[in-house]
Protein backbone atom coordinates (compact mmCIF):
# COMPACT_ATOMS: atom_id res chain seq x y z
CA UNK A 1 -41.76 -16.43 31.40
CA UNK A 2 -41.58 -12.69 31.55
CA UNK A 3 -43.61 -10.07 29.45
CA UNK A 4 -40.23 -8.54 28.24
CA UNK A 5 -38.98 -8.53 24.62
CA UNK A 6 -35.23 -10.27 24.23
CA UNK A 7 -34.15 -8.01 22.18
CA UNK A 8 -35.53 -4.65 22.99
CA UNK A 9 -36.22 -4.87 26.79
CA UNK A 10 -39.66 -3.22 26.16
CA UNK A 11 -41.91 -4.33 29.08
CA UNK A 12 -45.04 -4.31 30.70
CA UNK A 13 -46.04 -0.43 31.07
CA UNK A 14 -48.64 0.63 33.87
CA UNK A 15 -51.12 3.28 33.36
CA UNK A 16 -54.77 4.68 33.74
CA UNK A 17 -57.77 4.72 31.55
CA UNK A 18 -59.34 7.44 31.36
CA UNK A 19 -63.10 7.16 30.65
CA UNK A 20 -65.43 9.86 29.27
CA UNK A 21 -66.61 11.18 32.79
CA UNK A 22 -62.87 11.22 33.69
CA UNK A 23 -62.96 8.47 36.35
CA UNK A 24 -59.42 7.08 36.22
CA UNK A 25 -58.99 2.77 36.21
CA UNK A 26 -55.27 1.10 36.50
CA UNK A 27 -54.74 -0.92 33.51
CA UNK A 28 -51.79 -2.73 32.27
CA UNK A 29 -49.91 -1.88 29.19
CA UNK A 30 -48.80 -5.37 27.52
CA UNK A 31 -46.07 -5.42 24.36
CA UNK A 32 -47.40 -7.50 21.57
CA UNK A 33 -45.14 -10.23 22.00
CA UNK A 34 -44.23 -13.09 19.17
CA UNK A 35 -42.41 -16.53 19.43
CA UNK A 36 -40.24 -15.95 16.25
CA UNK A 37 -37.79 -17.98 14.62
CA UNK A 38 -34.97 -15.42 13.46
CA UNK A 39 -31.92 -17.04 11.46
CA UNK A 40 -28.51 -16.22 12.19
CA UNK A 41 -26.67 -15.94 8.37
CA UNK A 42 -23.16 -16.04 10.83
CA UNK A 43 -23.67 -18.78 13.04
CA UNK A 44 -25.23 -20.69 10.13
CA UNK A 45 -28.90 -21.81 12.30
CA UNK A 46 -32.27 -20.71 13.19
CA UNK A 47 -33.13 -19.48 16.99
CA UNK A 48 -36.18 -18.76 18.57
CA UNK A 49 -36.67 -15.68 20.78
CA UNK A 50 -39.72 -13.77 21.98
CA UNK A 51 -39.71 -10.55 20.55
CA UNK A 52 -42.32 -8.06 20.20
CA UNK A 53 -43.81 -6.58 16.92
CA UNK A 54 -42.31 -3.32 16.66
CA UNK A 55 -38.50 -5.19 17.51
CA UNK A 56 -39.07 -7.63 14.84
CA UNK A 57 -40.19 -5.11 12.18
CA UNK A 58 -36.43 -3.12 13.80
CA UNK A 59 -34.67 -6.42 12.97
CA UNK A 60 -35.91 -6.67 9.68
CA UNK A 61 -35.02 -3.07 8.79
CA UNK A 62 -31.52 -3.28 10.13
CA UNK A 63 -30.58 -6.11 7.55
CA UNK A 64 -31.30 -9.70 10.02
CA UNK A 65 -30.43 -11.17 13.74
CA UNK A 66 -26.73 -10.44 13.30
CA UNK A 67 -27.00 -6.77 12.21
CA UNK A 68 -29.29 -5.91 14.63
CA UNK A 69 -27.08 -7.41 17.37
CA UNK A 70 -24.24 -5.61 16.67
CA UNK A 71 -25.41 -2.40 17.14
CA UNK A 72 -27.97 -3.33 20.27
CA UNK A 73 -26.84 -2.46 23.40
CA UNK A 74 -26.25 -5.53 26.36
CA UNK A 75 -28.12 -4.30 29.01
CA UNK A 76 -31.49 -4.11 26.96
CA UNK A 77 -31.17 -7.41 25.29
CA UNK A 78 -31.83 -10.97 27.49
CA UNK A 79 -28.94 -13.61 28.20
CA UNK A 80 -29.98 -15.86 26.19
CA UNK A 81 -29.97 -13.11 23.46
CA UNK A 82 -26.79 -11.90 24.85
CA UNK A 83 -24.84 -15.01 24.24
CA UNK A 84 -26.16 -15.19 20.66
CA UNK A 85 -24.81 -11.95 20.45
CA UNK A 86 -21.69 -12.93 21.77
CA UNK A 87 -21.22 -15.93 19.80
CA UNK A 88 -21.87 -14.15 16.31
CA UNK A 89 -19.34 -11.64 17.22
CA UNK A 90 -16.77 -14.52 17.83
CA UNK A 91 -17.16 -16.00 14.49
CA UNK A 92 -17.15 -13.22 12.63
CA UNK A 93 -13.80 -12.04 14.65
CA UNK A 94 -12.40 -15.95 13.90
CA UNK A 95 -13.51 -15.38 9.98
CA UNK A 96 -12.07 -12.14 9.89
CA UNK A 97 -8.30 -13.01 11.47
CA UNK A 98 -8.25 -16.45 8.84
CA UNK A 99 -9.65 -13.72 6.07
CA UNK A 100 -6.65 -11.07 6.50
C-alpha cells in the first residue's frame, strides 16, 4: 500500500533538516494519512478510502464524497477512487434523464 492520498494524490515529499549548526540530514516528508469511511448520498453506501487530513477536511468543506468528486480532477485521484467517481456520475446522469 502506497503513502499516497486517493483523493488528492499528495505523496511522500523528500527533503533536508536543517539543524542549528546548519548540517543538512535527508528526511522524509510523510502525509498524515486516515482509513476513512466517506458515504456516498448518490450511490446510496459507505466506502472506505485512505485519505489524508487536509483532503478529508477539503471533502467536508465541499459538501460530501460526491461533491468533491465532481469537481476533482482524474489524474490526481486513485482507480479505485476513480471508478467511484465514475459510478456517481452515472447515476446521477440515469436520475437526471428519468427526472426531465
Amino acid at each position: 500500500m502506497s503513502r499516497r492520498c486517493e483523493l488528492s494524490g499528495k505523496a511522500v515529499q523528500v527533503g533536508n533538516k536543517v539543524s542549528h549548526s546548519n548540517i543538512k540530514t535527508k528526511t522524509r516528508f510523510l502525509p498524515n494519512l486516515c482509513n476513512v469511511t466517506l458515504i456516498s448520498d448518490t450511490l446510496g453506501r459507505s466506502v472506505k478510502l485512505r485519505v489524508s487530513a487536509a483532503c478529508l477536511r477539503s471533502v467536508e468543506h465541499r459538501g460530501g464524497l460526491d461533491a468533491f468528486l465532481a469537481k476533482a480532477n482524474d489524474a490526481e485521484l486513485s482507480q479505485n477512487a476513480r471508478e467511484i467517481k465514475r459510478a456517481i456520475l452515472k447515476k446521477q446522469a440515469g436520475t437526471t434523464a428519468v427526472a426531465a
